[in-house]
Structures are given as structure tokens and as C-alpha cells.
N, C-alpha and C. Protein backbone atom coordinates (compact mmCIF):
# COMPACT_ATOMS: atom_id res chain seq x y z
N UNK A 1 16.96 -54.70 -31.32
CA UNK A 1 17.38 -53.93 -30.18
C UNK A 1 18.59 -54.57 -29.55
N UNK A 2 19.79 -53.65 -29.18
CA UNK A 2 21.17 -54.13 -28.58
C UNK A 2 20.69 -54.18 -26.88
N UNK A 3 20.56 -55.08 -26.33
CA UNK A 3 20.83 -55.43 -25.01
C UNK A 3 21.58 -54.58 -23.89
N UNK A 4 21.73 -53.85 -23.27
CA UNK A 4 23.01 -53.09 -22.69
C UNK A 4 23.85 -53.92 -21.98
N UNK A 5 24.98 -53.56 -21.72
CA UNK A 5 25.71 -54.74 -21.05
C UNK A 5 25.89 -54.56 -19.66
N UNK A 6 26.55 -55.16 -18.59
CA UNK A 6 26.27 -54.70 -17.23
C UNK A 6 27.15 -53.13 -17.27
N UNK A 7 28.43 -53.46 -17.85
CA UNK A 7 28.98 -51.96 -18.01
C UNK A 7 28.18 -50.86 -18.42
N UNK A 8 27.33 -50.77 -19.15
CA UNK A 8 26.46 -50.05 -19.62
C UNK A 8 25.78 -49.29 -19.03
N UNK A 9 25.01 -49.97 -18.47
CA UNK A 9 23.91 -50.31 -17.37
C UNK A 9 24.42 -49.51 -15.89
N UNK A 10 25.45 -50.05 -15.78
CA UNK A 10 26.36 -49.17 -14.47
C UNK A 10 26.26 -47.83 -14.31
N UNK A 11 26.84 -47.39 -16.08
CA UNK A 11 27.18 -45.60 -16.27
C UNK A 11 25.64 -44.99 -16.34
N UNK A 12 24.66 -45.83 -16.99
CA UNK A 12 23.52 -45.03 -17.46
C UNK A 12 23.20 -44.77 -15.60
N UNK A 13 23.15 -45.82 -14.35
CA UNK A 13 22.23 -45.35 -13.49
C UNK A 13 23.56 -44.15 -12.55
N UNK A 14 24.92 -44.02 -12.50
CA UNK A 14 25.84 -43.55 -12.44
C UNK A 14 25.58 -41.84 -12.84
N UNK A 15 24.92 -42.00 -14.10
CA UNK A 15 25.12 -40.11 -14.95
C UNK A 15 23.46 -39.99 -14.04
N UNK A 16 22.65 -41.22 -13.88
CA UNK A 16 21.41 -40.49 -12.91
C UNK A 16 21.39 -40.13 -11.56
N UNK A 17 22.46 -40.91 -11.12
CA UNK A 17 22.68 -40.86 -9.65
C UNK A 17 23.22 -39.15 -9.38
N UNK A 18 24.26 -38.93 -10.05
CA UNK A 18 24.74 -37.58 -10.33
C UNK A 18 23.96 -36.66 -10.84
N UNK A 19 23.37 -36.78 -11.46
CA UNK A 19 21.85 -35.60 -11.71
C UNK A 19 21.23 -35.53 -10.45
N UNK A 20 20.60 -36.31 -9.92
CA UNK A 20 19.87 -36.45 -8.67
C UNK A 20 20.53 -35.72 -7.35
N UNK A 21 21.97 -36.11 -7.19
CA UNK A 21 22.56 -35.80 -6.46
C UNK A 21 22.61 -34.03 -6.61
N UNK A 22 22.82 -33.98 -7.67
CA UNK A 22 22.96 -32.56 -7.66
C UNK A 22 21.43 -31.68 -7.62
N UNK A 23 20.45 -32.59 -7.51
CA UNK A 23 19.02 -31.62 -7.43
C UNK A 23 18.64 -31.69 -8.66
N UNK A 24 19.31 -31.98 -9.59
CA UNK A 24 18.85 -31.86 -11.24
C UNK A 24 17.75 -32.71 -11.38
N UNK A 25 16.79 -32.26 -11.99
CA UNK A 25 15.60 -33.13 -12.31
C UNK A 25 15.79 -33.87 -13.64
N UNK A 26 15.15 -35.38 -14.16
CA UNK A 26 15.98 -35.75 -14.94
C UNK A 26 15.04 -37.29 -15.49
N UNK A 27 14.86 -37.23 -16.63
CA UNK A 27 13.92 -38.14 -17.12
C UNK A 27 14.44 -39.40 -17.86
N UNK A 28 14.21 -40.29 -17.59
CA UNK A 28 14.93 -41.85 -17.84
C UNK A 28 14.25 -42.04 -19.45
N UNK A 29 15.48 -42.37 -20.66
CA UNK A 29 14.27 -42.39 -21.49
C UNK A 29 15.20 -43.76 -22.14
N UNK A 30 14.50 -44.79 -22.82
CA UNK A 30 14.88 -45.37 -23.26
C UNK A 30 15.53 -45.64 -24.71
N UNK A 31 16.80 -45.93 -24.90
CA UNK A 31 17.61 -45.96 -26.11
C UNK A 31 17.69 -47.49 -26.37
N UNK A 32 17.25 -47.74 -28.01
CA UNK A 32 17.72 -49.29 -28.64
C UNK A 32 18.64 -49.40 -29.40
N UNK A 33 19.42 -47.85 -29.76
CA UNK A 33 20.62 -48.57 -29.96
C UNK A 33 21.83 -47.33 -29.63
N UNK A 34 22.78 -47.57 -30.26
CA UNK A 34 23.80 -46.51 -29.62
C UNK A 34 24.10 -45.18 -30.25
N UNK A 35 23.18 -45.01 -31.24
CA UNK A 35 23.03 -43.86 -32.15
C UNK A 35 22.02 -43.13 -31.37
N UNK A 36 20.89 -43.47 -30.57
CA UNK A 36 19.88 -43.19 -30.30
C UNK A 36 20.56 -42.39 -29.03
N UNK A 37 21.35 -43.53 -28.06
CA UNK A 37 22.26 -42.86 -26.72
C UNK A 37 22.75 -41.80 -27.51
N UNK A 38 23.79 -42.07 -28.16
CA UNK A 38 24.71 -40.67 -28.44
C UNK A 38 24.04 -39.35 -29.00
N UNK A 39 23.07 -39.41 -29.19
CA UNK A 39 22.07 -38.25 -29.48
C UNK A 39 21.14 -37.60 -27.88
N UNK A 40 20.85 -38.24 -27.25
CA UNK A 40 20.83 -38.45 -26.51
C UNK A 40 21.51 -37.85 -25.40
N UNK A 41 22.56 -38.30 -25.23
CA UNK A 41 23.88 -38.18 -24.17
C UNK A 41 24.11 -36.65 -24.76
N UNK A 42 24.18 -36.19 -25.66
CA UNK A 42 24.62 -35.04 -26.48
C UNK A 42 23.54 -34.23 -26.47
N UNK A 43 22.32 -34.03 -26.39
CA UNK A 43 21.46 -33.05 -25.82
C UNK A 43 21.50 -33.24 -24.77
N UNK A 44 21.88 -34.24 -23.56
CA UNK A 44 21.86 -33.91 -21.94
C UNK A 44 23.12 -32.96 -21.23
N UNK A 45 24.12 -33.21 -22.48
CA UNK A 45 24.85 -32.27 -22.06
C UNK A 45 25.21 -30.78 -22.58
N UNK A 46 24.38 -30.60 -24.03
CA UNK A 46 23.95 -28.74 -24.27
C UNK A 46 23.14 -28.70 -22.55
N UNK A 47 21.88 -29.10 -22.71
CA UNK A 47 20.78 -28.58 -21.33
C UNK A 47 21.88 -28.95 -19.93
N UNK A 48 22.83 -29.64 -19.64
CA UNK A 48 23.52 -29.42 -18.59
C UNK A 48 24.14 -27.98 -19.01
N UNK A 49 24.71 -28.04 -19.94
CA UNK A 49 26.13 -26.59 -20.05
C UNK A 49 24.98 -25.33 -20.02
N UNK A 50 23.66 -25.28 -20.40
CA UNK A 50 22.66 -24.71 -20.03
C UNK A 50 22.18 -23.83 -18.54
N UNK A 51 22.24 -25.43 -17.54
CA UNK A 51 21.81 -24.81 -16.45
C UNK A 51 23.04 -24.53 -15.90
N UNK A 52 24.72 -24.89 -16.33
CA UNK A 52 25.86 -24.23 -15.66
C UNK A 52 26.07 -22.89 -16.19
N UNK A 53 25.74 -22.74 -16.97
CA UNK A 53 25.36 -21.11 -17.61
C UNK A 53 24.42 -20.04 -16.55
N UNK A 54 23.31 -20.79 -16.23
CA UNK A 54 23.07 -20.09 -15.47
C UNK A 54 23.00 -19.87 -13.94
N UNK A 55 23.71 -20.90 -13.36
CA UNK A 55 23.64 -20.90 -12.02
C UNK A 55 25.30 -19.91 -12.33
N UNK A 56 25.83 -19.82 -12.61
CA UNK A 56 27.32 -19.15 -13.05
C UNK A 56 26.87 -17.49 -13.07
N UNK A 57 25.52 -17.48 -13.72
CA UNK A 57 24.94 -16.23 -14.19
C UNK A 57 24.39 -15.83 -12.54
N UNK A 58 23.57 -16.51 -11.89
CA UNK A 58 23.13 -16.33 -10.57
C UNK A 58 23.97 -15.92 -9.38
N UNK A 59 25.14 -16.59 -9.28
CA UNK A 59 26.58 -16.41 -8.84
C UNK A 59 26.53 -15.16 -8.77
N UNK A 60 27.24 -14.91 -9.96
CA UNK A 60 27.62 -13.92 -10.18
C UNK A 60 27.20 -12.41 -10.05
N UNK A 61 25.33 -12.42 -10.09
CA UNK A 61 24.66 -11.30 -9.65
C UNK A 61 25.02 -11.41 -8.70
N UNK A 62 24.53 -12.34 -7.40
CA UNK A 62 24.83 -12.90 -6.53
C UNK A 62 25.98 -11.62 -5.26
N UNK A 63 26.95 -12.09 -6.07
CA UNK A 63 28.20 -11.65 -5.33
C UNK A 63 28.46 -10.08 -5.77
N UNK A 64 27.98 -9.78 -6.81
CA UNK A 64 28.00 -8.20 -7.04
C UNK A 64 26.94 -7.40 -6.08
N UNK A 65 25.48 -8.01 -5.99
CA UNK A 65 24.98 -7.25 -5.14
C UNK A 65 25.51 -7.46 -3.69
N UNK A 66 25.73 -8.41 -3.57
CA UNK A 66 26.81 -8.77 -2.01
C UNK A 66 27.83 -7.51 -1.89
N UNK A 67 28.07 -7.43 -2.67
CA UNK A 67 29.76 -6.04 -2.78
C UNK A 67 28.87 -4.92 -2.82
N UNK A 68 28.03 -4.57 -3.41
CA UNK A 68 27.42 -3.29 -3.34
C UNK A 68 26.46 -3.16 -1.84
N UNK A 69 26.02 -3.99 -1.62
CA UNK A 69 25.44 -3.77 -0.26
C UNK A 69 26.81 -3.29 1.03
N UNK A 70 27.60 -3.75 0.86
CA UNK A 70 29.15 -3.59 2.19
C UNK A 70 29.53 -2.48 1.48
N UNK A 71 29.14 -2.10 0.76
CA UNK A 71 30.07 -0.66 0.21
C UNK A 71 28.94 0.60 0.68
């Protein structure tokens, strides 16, 4: 198992702090090496482009029924 380094260590609690921040719910899982992260890192961001898909989708009803109600 590779050690993380403090740089490492920084970004991993950094990409959680920013999930959190944004309300995103978000599960800490542990990686031993950097094949494991990059697999990893790369399904967190399909399921991010996921939920920007649909809050984009929510929006967007959103503001159409907004316009049809003033009309």
C-alpha cells in the first residue's frame, strides 16, 4: 500500500469539503493505490455530471412553469 502524501491528503479532504458544501452526500472510501483513486475519482465524476444533469433538468421545468404561470 502507497502512503498518501500530505499533498494528497489535502485534495482528497478538499473534493469532500466541496461535496459537503454543496449538500452532496458523499462516502469516504478508501484507495491503496492510484489505479484504485483514478477509478474512483472517475465514477465520482459520471454521478457528479449526473446530478448536474439533473438539477439543470429541474431548472429548467422550473422556469418554464414560472413563464406559464405570468402569462
Amino acid at each position: 500500500m502507497k502512503r498518501a502524501s500530505p499533498v494528497e491528503l489535502r485534495q482528497s479532504l478538499e473534493m469532500a469539503d466541496a461535496l459537503a458544501s454543496a449538500g452532496i452526500r458523499f462516502v469516504p472510501v478508501p484507495v491503496i493505490n492510484d489505479a484504485g483513486f483514478n477509478r474512483l475519482v472517475d465514477e465520482s465524476r459520471k454521478i457528479i455530471d449526473g446530478i448536474l444533469t439533473e438539477v439543470e433538468h429541474e431548472t429548467t421545468n422550473q422556469q418554464f412553469e414560472s413563464l406559464a404561470k405570468s402569462e
